[in-house]
C-alpha atoms as a PDB file:
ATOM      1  CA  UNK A   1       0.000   0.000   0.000  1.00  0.00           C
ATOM      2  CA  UNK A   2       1.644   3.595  -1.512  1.00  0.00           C
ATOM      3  CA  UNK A   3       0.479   6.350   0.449  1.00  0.00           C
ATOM      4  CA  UNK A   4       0.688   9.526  -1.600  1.00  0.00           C
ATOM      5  CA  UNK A   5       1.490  13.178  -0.590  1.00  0.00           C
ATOM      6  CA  UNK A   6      -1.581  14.760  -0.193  1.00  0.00           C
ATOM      7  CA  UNK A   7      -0.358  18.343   1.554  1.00  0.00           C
ATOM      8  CA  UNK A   8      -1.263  21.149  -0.654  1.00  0.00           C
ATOM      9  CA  UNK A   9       1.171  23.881  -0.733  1.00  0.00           C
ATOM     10  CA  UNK A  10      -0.456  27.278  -0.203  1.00  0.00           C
ATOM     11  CA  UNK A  11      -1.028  29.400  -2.643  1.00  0.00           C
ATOM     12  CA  UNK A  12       1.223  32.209  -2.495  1.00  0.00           C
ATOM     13  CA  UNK A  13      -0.335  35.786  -1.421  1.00  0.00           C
ATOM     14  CA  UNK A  14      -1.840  38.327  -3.687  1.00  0.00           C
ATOM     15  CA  UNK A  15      -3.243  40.912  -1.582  1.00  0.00           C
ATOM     16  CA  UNK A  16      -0.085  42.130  -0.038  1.00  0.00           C
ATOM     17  CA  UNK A  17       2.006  42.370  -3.129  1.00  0.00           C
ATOM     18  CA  UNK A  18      -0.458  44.605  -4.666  1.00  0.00           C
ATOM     19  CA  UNK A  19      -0.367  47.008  -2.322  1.00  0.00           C
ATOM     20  CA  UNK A  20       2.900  47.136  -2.303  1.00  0.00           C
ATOM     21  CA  UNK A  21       3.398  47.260  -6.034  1.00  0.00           C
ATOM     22  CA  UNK A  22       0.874  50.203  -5.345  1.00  0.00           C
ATOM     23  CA  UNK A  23       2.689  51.722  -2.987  1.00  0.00           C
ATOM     24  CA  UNK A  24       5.788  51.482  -5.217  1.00  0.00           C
ATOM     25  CA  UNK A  25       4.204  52.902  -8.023  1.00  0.00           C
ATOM     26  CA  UNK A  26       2.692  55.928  -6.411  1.00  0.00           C
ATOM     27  CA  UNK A  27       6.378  56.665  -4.707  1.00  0.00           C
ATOM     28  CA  UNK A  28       8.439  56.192  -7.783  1.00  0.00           C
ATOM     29  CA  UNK A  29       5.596  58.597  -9.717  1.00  0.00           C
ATOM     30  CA  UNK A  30       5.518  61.091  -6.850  1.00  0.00           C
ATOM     31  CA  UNK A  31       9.368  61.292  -7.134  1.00  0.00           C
ATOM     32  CA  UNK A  32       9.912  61.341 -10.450  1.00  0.00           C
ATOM     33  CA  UNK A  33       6.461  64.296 -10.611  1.00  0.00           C
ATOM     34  CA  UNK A  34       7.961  66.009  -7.803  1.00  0.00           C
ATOM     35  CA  UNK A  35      11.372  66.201  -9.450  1.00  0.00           C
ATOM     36  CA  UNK A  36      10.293  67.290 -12.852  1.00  0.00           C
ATOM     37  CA  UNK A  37       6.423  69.089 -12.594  1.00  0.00           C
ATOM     38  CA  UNK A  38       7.962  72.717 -11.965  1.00  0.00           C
ATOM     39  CA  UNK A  39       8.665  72.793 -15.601  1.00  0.00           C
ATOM     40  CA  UNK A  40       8.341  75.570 -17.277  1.00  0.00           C
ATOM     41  CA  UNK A  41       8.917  73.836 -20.959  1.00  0.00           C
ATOM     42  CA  UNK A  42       6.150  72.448 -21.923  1.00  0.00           C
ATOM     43  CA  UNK A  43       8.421  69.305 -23.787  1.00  0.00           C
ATOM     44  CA  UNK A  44      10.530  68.966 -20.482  1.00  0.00           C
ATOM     45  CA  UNK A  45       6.750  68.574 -18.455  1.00  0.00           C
ATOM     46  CA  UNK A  46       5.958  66.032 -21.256  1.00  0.00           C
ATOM     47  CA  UNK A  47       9.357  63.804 -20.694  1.00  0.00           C
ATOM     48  CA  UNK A  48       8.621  64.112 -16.917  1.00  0.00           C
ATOM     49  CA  UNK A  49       5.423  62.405 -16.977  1.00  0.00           C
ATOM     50  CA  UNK A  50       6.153  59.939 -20.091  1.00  0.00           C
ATOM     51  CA  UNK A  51       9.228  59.277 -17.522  1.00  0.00           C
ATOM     52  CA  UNK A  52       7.416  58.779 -14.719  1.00  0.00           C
ATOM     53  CA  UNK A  53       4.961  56.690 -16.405  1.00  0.00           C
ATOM     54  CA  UNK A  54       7.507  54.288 -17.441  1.00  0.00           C
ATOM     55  CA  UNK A  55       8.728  53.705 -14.272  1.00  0.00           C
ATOM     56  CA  UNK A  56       5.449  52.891 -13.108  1.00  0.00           C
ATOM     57  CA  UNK A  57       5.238  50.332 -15.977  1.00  0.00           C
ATOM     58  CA  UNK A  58       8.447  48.919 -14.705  1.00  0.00           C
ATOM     59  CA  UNK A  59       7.668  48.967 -11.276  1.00  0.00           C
ATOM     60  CA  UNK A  60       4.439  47.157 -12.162  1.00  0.00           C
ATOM     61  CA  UNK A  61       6.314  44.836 -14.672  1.00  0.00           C
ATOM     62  CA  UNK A  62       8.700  44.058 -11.919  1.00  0.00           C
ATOM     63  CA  UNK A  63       5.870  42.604  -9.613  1.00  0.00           C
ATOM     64  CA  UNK A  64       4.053  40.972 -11.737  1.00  0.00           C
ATOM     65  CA  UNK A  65       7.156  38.900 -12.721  1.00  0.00           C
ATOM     66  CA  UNK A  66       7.808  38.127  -9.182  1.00  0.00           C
ATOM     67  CA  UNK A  67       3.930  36.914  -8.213  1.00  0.00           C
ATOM     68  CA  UNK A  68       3.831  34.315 -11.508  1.00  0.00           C
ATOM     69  CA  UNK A  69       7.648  33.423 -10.326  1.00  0.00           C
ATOM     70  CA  UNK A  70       5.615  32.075  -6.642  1.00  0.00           C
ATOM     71  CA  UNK A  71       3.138  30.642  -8.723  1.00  0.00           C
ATOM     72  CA  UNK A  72       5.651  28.517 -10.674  1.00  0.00           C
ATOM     73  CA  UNK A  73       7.553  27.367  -8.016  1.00  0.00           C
ATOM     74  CA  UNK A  74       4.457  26.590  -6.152  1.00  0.00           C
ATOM     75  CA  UNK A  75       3.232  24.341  -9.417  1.00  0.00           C
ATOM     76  CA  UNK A  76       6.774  22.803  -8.973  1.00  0.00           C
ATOM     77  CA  UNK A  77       6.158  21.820  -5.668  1.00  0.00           C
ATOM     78  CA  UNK A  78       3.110  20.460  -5.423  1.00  0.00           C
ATOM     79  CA  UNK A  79       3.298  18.182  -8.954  1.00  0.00           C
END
């Protein structure tokens, strides 16, 4: 008689990395806006917030790379 493995491994988190992927986002923005919104040039205000949009992209990116990495290894473990 085999006995099998039946533990499940828990399924990694979700609500705590997206708030801090939030968090991250809104800091990196606020930085980057803070930085660059006294602009007088109307191009240099542009590349602020295309630059600070990109970073949020990143940041966001970044995470989301990171949550399907726990999901992976947790499919790893448990097959």
């Amino acid at each position: 008689m085999s006995q099998s493995d039946t533990t499940e491994v828990p399924p990694p988190d979700f609500l705590v990395p997206a708030v801090r992927t939030a968090l991250e986002m809104i800091l990196v923005a606020a930085v980057i806006l803070y930085v660059g919104l006294p602009a007088t040039n109307t191009v240099y205000l542009g590349l602020v917030v295309v630059l600070a949009i990109i970073a949020m992209v990143t940041v966001l990116f970044w995470s989301l790379n990171r949550q399907m990495e726990a999901w992976i290894a947790r499919a790893r473990r448990t097959a």
